[in-house]
N, C-alpha and C. Protein backbone atom coordinates (compact mmCIF):
# COMPACT_ATOMS: atom_id res chain seq x y z
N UNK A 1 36.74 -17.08 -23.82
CA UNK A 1 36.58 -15.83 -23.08
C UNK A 1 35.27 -15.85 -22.32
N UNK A 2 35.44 -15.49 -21.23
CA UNK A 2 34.01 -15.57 -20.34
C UNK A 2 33.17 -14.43 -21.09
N UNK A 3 31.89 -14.28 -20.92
CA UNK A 3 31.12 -13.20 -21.28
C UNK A 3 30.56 -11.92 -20.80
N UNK A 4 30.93 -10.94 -21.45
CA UNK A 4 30.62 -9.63 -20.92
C UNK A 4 29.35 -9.93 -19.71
N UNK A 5 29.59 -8.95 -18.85
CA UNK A 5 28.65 -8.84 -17.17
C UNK A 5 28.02 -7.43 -18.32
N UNK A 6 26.66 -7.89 -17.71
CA UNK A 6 25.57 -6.93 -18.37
C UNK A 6 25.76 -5.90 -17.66
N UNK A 7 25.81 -4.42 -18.47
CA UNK A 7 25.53 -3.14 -17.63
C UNK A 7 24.62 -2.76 -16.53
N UNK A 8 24.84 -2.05 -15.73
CA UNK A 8 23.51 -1.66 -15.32
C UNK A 8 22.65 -0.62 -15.67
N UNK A 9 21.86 -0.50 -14.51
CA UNK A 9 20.61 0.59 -15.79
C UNK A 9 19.75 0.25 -15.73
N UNK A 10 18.91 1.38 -16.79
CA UNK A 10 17.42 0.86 -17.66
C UNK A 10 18.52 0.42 -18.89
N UNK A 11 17.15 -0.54 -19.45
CA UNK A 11 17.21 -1.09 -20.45
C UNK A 11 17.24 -0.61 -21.77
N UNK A 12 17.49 -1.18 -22.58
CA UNK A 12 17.71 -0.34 -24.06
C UNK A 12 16.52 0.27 -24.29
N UNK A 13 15.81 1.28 -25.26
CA UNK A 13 14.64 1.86 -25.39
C UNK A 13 14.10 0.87 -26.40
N UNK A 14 13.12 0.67 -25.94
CA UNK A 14 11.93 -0.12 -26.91
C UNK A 14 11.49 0.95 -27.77
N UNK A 15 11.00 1.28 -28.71
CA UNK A 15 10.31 1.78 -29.97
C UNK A 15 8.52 2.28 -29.29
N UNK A 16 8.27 3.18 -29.14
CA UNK A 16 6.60 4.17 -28.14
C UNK A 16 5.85 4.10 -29.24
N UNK A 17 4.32 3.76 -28.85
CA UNK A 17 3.51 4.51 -30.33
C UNK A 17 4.03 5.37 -31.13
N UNK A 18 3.54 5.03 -32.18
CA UNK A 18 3.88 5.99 -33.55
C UNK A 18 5.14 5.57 -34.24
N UNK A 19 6.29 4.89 -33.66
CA UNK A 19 7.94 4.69 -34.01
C UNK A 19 8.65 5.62 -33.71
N UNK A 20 8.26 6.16 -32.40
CA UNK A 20 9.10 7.24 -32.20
C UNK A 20 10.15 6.99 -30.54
N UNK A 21 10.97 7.34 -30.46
CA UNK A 21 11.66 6.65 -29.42
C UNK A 21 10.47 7.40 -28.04
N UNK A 22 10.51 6.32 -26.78
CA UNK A 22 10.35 6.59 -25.45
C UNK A 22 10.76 8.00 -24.76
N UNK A 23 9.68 8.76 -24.56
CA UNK A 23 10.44 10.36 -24.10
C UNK A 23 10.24 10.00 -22.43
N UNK A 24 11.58 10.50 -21.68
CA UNK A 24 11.32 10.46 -20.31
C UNK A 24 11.76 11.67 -19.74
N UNK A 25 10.94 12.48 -19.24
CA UNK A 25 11.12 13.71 -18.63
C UNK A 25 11.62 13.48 -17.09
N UNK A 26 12.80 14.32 -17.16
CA UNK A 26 13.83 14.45 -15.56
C UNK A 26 13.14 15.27 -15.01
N UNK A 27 12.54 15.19 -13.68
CA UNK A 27 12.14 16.60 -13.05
C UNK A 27 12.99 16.54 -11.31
N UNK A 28 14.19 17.41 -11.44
CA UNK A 28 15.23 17.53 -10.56
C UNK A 28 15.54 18.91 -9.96
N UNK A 29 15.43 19.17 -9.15
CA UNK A 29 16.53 20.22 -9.19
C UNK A 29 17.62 20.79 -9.05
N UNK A 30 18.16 19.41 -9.27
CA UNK A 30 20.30 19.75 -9.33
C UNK A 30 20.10 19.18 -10.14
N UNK A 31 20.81 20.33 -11.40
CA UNK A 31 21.04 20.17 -12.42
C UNK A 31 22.10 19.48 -12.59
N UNK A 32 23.08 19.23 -12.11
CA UNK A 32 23.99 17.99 -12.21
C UNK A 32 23.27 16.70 -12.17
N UNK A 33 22.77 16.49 -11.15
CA UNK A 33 21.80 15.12 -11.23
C UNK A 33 20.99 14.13 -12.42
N UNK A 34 20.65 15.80 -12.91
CA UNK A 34 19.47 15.75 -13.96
C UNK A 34 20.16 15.21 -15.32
N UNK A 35 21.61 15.59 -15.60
CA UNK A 35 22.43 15.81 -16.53
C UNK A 35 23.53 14.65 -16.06
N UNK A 36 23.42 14.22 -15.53
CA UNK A 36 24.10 13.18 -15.69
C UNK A 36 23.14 11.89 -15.55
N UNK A 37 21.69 11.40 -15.44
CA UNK A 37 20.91 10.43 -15.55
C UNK A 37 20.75 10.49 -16.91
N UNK A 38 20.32 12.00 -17.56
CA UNK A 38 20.10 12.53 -19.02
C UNK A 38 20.90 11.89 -19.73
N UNK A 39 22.32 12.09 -19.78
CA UNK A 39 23.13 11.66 -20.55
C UNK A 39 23.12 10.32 -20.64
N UNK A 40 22.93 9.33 -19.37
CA UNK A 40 22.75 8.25 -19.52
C UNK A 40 21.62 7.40 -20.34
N UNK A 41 20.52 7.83 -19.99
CA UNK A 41 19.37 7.78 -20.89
C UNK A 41 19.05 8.07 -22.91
N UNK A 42 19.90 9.78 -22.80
CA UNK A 42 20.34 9.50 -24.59
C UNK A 42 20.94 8.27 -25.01
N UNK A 43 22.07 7.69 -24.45
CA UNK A 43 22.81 6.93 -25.04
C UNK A 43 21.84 5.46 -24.67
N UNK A 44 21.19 5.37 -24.63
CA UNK A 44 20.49 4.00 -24.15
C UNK A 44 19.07 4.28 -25.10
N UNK A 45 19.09 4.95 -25.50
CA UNK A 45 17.93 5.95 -26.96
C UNK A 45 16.86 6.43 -26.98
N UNK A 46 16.78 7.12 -25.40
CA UNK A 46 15.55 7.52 -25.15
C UNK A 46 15.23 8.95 -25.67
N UNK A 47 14.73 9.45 -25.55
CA UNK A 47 14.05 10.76 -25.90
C UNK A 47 13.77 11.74 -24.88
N UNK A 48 15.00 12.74 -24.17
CA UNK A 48 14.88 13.08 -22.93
C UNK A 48 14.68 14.56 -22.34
N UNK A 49 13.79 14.97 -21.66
CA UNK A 49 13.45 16.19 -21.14
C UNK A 49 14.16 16.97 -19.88
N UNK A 50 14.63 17.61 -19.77
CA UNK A 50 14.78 17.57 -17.88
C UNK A 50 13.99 19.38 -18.08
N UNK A 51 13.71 19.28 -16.33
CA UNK A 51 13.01 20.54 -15.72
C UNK A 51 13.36 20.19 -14.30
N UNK A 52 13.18 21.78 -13.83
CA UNK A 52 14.34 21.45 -12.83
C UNK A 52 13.16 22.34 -11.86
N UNK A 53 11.51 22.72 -12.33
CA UNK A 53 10.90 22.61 -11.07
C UNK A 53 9.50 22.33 -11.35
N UNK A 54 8.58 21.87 -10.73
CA UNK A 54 6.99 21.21 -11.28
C UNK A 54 6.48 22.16 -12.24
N UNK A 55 6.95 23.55 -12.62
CA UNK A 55 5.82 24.57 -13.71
C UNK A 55 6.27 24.06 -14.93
N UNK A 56 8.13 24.22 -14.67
CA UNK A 56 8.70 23.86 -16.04
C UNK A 56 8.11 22.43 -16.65
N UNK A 57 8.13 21.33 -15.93
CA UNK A 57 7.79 20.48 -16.00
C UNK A 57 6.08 20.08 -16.61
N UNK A 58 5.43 20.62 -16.01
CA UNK A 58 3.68 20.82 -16.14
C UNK A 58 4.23 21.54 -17.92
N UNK A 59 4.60 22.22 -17.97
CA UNK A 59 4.81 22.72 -19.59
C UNK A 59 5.60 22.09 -20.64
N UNK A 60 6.10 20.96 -20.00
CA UNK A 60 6.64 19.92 -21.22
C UNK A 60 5.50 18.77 -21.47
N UNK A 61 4.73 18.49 -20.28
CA UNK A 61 3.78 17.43 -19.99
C UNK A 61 2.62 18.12 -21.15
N UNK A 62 2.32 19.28 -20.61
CA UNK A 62 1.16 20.09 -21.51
C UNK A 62 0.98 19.90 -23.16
N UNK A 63 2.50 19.80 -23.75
CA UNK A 63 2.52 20.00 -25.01
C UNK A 63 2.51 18.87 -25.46
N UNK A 64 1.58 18.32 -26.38
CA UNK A 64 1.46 16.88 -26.74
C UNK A 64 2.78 16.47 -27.45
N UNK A 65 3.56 17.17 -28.24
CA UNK A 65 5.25 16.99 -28.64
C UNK A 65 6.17 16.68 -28.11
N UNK A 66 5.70 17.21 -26.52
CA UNK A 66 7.14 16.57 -25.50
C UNK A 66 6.37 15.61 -24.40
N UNK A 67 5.21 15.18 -24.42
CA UNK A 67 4.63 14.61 -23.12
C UNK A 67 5.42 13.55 -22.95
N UNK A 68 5.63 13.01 -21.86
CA UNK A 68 6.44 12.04 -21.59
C UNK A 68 5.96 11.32 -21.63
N UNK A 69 6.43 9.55 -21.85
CA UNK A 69 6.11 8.11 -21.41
C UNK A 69 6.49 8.24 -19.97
N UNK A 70 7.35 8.56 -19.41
CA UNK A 70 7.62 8.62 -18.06
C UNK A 70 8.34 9.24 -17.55
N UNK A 71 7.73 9.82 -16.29
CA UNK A 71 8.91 11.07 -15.61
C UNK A 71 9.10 10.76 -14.61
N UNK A 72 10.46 10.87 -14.02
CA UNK A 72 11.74 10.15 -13.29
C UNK A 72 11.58 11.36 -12.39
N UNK A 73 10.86 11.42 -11.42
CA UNK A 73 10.69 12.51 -10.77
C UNK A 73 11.57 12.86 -9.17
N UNK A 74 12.06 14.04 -8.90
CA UNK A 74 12.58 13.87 -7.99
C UNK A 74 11.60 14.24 -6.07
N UNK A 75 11.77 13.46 -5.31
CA UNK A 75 11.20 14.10 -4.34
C UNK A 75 10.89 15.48 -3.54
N UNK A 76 12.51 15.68 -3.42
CA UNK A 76 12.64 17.02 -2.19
C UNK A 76 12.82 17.66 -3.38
N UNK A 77 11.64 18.83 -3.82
CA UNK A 77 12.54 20.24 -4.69
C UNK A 77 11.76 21.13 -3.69
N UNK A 78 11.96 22.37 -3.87
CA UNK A 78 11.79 23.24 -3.55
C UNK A 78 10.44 23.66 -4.01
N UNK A 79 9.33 24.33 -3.31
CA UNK A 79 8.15 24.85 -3.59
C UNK A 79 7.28 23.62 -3.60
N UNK A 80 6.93 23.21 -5.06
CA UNK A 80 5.98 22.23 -5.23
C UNK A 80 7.32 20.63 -5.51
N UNK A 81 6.95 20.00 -4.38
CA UNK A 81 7.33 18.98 -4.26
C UNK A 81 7.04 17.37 -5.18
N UNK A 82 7.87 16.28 -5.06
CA UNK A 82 7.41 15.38 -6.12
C UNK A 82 6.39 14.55 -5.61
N UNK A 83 5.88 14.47 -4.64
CA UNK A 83 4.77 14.07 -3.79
C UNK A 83 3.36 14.78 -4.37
N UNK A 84 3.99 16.01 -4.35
CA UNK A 84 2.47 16.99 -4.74
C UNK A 84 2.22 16.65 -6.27
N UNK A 85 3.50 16.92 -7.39
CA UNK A 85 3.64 16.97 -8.28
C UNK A 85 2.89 15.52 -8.81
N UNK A 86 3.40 14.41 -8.49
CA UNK A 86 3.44 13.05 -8.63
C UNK A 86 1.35 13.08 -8.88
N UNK A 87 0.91 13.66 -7.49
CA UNK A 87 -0.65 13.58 -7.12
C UNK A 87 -1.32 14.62 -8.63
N UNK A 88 -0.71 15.32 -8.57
CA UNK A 88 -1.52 16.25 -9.62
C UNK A 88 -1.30 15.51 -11.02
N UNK A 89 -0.45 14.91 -11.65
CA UNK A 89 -0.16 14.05 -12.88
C UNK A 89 -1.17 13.00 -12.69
N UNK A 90 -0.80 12.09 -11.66
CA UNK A 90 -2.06 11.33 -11.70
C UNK A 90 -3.82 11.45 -11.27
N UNK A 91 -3.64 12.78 -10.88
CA UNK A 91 -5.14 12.92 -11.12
C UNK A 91 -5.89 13.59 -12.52
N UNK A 92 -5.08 13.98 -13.38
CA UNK A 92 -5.34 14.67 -14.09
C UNK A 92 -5.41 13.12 -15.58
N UNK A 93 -7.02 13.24 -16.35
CA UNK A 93 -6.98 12.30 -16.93
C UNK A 93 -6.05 12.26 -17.88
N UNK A 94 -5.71 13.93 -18.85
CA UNK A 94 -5.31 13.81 -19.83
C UNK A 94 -3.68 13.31 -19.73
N UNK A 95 -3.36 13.08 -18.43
CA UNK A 95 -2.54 12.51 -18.44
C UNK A 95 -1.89 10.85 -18.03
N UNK A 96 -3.22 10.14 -17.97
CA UNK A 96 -3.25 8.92 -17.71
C UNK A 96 -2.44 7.73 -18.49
N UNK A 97 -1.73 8.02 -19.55
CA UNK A 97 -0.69 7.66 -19.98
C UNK A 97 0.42 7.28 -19.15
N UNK A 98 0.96 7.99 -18.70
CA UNK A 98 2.63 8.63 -18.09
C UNK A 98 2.67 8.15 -16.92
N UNK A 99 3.15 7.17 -16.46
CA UNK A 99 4.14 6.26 -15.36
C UNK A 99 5.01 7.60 -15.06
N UNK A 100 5.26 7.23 -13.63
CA UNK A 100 5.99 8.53 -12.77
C UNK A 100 6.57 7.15 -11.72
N UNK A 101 7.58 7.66 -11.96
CA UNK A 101 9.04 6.99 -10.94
C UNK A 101 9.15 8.03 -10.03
N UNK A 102 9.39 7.82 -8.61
CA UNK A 102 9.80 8.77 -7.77
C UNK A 102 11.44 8.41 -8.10
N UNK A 103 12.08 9.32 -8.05
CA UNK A 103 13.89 9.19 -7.71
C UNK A 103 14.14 10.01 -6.09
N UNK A 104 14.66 9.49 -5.39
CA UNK A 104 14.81 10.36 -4.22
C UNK A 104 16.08 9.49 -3.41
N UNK A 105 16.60 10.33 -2.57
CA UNK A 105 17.52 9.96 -1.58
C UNK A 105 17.31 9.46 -0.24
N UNK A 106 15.77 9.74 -0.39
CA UNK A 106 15.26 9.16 0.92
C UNK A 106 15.46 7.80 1.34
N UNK A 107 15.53 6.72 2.29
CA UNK A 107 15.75 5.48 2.90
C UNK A 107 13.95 4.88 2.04
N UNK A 108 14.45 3.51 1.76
CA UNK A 108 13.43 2.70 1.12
C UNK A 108 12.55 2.91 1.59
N UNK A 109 12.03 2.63 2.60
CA UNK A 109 10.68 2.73 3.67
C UNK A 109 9.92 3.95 3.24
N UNK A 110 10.81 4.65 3.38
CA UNK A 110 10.04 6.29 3.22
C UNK A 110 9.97 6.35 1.45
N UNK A 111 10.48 5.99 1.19
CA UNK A 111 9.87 6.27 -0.45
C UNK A 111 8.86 5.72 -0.82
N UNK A 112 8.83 3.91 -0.14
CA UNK A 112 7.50 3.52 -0.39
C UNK A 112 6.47 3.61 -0.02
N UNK A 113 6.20 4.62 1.22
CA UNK A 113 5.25 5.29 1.80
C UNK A 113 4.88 6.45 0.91
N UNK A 114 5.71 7.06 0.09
CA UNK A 114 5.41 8.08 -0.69
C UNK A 114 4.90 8.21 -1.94
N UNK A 115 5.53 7.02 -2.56
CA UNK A 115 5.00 6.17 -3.51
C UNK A 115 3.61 5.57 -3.50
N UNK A 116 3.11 4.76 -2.55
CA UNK A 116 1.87 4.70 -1.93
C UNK A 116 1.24 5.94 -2.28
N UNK A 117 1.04 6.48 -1.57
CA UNK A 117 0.26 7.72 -0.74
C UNK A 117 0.33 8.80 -1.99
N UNK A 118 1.53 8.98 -3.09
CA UNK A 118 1.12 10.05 -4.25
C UNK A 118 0.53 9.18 -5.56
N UNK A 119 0.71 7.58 -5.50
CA UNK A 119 -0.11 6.84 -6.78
C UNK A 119 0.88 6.63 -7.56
N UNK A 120 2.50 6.80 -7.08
CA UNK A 120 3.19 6.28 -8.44
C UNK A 120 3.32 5.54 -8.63
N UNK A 121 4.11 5.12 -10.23
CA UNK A 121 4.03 4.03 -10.63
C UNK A 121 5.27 3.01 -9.80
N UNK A 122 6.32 3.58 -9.34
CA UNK A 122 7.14 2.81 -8.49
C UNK A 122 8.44 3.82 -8.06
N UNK A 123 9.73 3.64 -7.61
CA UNK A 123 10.54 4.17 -6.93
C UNK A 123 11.76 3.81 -7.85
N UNK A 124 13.28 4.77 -7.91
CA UNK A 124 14.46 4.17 -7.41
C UNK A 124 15.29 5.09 -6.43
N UNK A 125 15.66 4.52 -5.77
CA UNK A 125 16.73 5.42 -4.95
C UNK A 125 17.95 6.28 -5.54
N UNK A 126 18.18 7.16 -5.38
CA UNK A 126 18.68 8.27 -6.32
C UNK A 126 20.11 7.30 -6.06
N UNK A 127 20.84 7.13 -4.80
CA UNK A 127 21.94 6.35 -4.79
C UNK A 127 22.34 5.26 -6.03
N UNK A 128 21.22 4.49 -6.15
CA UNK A 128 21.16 3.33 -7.16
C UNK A 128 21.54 3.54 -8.42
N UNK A 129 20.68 4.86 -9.15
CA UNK A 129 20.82 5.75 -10.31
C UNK A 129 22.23 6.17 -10.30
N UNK A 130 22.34 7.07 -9.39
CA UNK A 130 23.60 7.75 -9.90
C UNK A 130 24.64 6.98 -9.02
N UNK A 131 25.05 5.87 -8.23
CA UNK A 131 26.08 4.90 -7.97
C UNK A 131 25.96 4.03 -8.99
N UNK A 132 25.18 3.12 -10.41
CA UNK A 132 25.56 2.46 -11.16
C UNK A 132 25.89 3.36 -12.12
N UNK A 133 25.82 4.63 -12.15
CA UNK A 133 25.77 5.56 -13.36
C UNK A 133 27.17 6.05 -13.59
N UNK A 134 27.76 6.74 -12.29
CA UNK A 134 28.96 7.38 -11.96
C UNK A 134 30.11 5.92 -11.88
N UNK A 135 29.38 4.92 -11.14
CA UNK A 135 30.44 3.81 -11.25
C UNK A 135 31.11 3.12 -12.98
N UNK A 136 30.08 3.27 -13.56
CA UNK A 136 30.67 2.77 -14.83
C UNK A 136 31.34 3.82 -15.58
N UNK A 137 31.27 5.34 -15.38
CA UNK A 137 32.08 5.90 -16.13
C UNK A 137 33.61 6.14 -15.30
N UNK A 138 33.51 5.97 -13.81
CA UNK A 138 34.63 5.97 -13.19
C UNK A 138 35.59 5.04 -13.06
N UNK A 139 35.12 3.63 -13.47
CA UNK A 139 35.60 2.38 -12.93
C UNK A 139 36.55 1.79 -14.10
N UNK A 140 37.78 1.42 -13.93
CA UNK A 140 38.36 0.95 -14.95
C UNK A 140 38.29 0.04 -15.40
N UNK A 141 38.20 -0.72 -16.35
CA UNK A 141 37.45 -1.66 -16.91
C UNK A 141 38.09 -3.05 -16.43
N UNK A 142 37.40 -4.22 -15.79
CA UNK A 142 37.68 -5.30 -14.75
C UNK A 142 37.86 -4.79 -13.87
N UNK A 143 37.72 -3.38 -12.76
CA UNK A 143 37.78 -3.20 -12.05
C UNK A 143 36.63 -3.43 -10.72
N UNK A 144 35.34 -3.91 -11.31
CA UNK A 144 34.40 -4.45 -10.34
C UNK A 144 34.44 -5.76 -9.43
């Protein structure tokens, strides 16, 4: 039998200081979006937050119980943006821990200009996320 084609994705959760699983906070604001990366992420054994605008978010970061290892942040929300958001996490020491992914729909170019310019730790294109995400629960199996 040939051998299973590896999923796509992140990778299984590695084990965070202390032995406690990897927490990654969603900050989206379509809640569909948020909830369907989420779901993907439990089952892969992470430890997962979503907030669906930078205050909610700033108040999971705040509490040393939910701070994230990394937040999967989205670009375009409404009010305070993931550009702004992204700049204020990384200027702030007590949070010098926490890797910040931009997620956005924007064309490569423009994310990595944004990425640049707010200090994150890197990008994925929201397409990427939710086209390997939605494809494996839609796709019938040998159907790739």
């Amino acid at each position: 039998a040939a051998p299973a084609a590896p999923s796509g994705g992140l990778p299984k959760a590695p084990m965070a200081a202390g032995g406690r699983k990897p927490r990654i906070l969603i900050v989206d604001d379509s809640e569909m979006t948020a909830r369907i990366i989420e779901a993907d992420l439990v089952s892969k054994g992470f430890e997962v937050h979503v907030a669906d605008t930078a205050d909610k978010a700033t108040k999971i970061i705040l509490k040393k119980q939910t701070r994230p290892d990394l937040v999967l942040l989205d670009v375009r929300m409404p009010n305070v943006n993931g550009e702004q958001f992204c700049r204020f996490i990384k200027s702030n020491s007590l949070f010098k821990g926490i890797k910040v992914l931009l997620c956005s729909g924007e064309n490569v170019e423009e994310l990595q200009r944004i990425c640049r310019e707010a200090g994150a730790d890197g990008y994925i294109p929201k397409d990427a996320v939710m086209g390997s995400l939605v494809a494996k629960e839609l796709m019938p199996p040998g159907a790739e």
